[in-house]
Protein backbone atom coordinates (compact mmCIF):
# COMPACT_ATOMS: atom_id res chain seq x y z
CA UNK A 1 118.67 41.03 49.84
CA UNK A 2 117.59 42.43 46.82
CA UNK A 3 117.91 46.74 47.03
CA UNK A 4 114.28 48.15 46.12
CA UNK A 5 114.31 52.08 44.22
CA UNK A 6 112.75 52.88 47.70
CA UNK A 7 115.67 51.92 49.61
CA UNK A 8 118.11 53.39 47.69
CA UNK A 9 116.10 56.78 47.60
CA UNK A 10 115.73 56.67 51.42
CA UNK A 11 119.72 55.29 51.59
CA UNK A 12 120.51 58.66 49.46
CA UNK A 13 118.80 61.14 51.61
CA UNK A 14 120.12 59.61 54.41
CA UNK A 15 123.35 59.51 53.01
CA UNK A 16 123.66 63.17 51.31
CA UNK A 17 121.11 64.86 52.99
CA UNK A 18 120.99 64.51 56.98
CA UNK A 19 121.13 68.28 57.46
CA UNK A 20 117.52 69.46 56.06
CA UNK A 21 118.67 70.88 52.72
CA UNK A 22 116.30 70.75 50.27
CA UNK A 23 116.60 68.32 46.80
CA UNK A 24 115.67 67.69 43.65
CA UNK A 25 114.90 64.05 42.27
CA UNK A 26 117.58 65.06 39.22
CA UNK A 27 120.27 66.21 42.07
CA UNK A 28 119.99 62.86 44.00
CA UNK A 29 120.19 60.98 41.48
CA UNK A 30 123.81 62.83 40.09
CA UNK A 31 124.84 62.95 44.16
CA UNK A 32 123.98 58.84 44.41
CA UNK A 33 126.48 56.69 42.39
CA UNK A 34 124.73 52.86 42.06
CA UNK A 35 121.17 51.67 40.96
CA UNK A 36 119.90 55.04 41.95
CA UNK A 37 121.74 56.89 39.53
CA UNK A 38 121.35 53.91 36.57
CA UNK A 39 117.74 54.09 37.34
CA UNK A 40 115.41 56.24 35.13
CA UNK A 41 114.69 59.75 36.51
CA UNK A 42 110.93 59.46 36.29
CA UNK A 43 111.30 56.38 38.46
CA UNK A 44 113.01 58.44 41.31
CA UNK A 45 110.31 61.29 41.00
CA UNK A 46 107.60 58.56 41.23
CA UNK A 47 109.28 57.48 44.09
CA UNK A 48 109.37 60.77 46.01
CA UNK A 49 106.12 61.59 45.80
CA UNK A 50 104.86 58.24 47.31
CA UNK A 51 107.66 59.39 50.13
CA UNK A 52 105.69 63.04 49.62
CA UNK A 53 102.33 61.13 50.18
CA UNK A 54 103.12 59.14 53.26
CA UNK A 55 104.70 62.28 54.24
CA UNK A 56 108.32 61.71 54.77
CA UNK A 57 109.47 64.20 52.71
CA UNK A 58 107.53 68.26 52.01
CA UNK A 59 107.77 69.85 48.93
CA UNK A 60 109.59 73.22 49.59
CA UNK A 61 108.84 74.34 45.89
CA UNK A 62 107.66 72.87 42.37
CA UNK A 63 110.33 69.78 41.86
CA UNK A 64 112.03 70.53 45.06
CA UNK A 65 111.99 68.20 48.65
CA UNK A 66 113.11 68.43 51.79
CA UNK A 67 112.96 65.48 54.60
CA UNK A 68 110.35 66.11 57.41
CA UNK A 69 111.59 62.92 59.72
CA UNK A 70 114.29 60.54 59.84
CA UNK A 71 113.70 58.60 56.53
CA UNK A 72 115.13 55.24 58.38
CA UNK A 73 114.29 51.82 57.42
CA UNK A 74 113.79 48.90 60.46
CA UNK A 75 116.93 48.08 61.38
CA UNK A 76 118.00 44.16 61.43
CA UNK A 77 117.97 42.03 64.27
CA UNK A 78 121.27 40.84 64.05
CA UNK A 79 122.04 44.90 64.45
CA UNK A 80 119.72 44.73 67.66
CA UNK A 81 121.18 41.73 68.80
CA UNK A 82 125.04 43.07 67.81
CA UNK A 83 124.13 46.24 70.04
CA UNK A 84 122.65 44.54 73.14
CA UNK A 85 125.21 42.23 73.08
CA UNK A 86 128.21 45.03 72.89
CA UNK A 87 126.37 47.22 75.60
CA UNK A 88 125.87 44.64 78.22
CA UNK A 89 128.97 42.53 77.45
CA UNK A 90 127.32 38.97 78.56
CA UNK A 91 124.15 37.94 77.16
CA UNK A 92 121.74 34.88 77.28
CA UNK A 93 119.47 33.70 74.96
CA UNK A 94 116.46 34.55 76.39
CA UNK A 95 117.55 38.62 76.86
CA UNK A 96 118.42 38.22 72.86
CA UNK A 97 115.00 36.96 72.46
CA UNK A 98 113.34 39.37 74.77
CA UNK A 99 114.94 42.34 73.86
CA UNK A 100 115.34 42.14 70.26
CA UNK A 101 112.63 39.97 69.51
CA UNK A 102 114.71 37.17 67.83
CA UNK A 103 113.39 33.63 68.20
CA UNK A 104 115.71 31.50 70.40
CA UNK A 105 117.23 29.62 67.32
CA UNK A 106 118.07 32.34 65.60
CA UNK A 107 119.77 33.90 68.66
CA UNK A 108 122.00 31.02 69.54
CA UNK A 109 122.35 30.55 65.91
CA UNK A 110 123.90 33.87 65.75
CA UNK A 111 126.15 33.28 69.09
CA UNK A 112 127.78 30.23 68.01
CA UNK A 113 128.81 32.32 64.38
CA UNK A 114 130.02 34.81 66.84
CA UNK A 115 131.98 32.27 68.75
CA UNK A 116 133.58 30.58 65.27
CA UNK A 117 134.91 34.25 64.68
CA UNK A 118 136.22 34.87 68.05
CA UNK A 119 134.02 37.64 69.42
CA UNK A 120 132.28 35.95 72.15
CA UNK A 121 132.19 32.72 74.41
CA UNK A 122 130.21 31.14 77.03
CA UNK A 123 131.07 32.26 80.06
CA UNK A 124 131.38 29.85 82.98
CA UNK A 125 127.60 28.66 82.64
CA UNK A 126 126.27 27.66 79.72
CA UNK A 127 123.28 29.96 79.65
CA UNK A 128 125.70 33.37 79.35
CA UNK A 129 127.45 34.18 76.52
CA UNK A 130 130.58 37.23 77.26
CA UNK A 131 132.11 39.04 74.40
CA UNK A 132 135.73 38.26 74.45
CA UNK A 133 136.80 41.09 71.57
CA UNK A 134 134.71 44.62 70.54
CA UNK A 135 135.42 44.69 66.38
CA UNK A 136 133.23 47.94 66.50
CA UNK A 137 131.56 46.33 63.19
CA UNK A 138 129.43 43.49 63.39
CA UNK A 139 130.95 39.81 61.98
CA UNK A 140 128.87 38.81 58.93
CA UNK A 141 127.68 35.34 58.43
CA UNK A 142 128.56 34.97 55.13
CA UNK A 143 128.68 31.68 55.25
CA UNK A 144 125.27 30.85 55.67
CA UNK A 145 124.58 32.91 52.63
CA UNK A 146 126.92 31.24 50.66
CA UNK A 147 125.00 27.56 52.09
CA UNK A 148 121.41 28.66 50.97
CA UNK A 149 122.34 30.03 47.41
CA UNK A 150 124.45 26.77 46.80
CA UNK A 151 121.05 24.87 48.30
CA UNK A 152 119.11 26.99 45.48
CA UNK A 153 121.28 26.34 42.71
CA UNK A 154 121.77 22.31 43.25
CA UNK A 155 117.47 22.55 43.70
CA UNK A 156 117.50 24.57 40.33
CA UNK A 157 119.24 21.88 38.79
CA UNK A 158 117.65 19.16 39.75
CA UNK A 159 114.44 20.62 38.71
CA UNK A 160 115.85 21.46 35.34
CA UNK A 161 117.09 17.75 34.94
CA UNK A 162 113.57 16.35 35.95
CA UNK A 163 111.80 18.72 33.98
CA UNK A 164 114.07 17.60 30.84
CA UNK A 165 113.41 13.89 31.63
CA UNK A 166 109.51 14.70 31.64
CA UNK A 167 109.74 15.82 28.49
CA UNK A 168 111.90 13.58 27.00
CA UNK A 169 109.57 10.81 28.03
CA UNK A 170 106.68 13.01 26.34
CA UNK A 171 108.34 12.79 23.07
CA UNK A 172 108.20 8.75 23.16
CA UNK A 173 104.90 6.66 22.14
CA UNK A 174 102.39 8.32 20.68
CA UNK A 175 99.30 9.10 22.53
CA UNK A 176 95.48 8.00 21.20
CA UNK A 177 92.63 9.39 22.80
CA UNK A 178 89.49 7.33 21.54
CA UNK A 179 90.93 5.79 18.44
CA UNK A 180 92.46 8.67 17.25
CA UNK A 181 96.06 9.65 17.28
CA UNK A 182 97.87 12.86 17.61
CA UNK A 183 98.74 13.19 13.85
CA UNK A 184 94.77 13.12 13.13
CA UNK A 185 94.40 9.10 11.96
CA UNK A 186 90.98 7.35 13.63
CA UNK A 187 92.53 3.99 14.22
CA UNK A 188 89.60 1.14 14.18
């Protein structure tokens, strides 16, 4: 997932700033290291005051903020799924989809990964799935990732090769549209 200005603005307040002290767009931007601090400093003050319009942050004086609410982003659903899961200890796929709001593919999808890195297991039935080992940190499924960009870059390719044999078939014969040819000639 691509990281937005936004996110990294909302990440650095977060971050730096939980306590209610007041910033400046300049100060964040030294405090951040990243594509915050890389990104132009009239970018970041654009940014805060959209975050002053939709009111997530107050302006305590003139180039000076302060947050007003917990600047948090959604969290994901493998998060909400990774937290059920850890708090009841045996899951099915139908509390993953009713409490987290996953769709039932995605939530066995993400079971099984669990169960290729050794965190959880069905359990006796086939319907319950118990976590067998608390890593505090939720497994990533890099894997997958790694899948879809490979996917992307063999369909990028294959594009690029049809799109060179298009052309090279364009370069061939000449075309004539009503006697006349491309280099101007009426042909009779």
């Amino acid at each position: 997932m691509k990281a937005t200005l936004a996110g990294c603005v909302r990440a650095a307040i977060r971050k730096f700033l939980p306590d209610g002290r007041e910033f400046s767009a300049e100060g964040l931007a030294m405090e951040t290291p990243g594509p915050l601090a890389a990104a132009r400093i009239g970018a970041v003050r654009k940014t805060l005051r959209d975050f002053l319009r939709m009111g997530e942050i107050e302006r305590v004086r003139p180039g000076f903020y302060r947050a007003t609410r917990s600047i948090r982003g959604k969290p994901e659903l493998q998060q909400v799924m990774w937290d059920i899961l850890r708090f009841r200890q045996k899951v099915t796929i139908e509390d993953l989809v009713e409490l987290s709001g996953a769709t039932a593919n995605y939530a066995k999808e993400w079971l099984e990964n669990l169960t290729r890195c050794g965190v959880a297991r069905h359990a006796g039935s086939r319907k319950v799935w118990r976590m067998i080992s608390d890593p505090v940190a939720m497994p990533r499924n890099d894997r997958k990732a790694w899948r879809q960009r490979e996917g992307r870059r063999k369909k990028r390719e294959r594009e690029t090769a049809l799109c060179g044999t298009v052309f090279r078939s364009a370069e061939g014969p000449r075309m004539e549209v009503n006697g006349a040819s491309e280099d101007g000639e009426v042909r009779r």
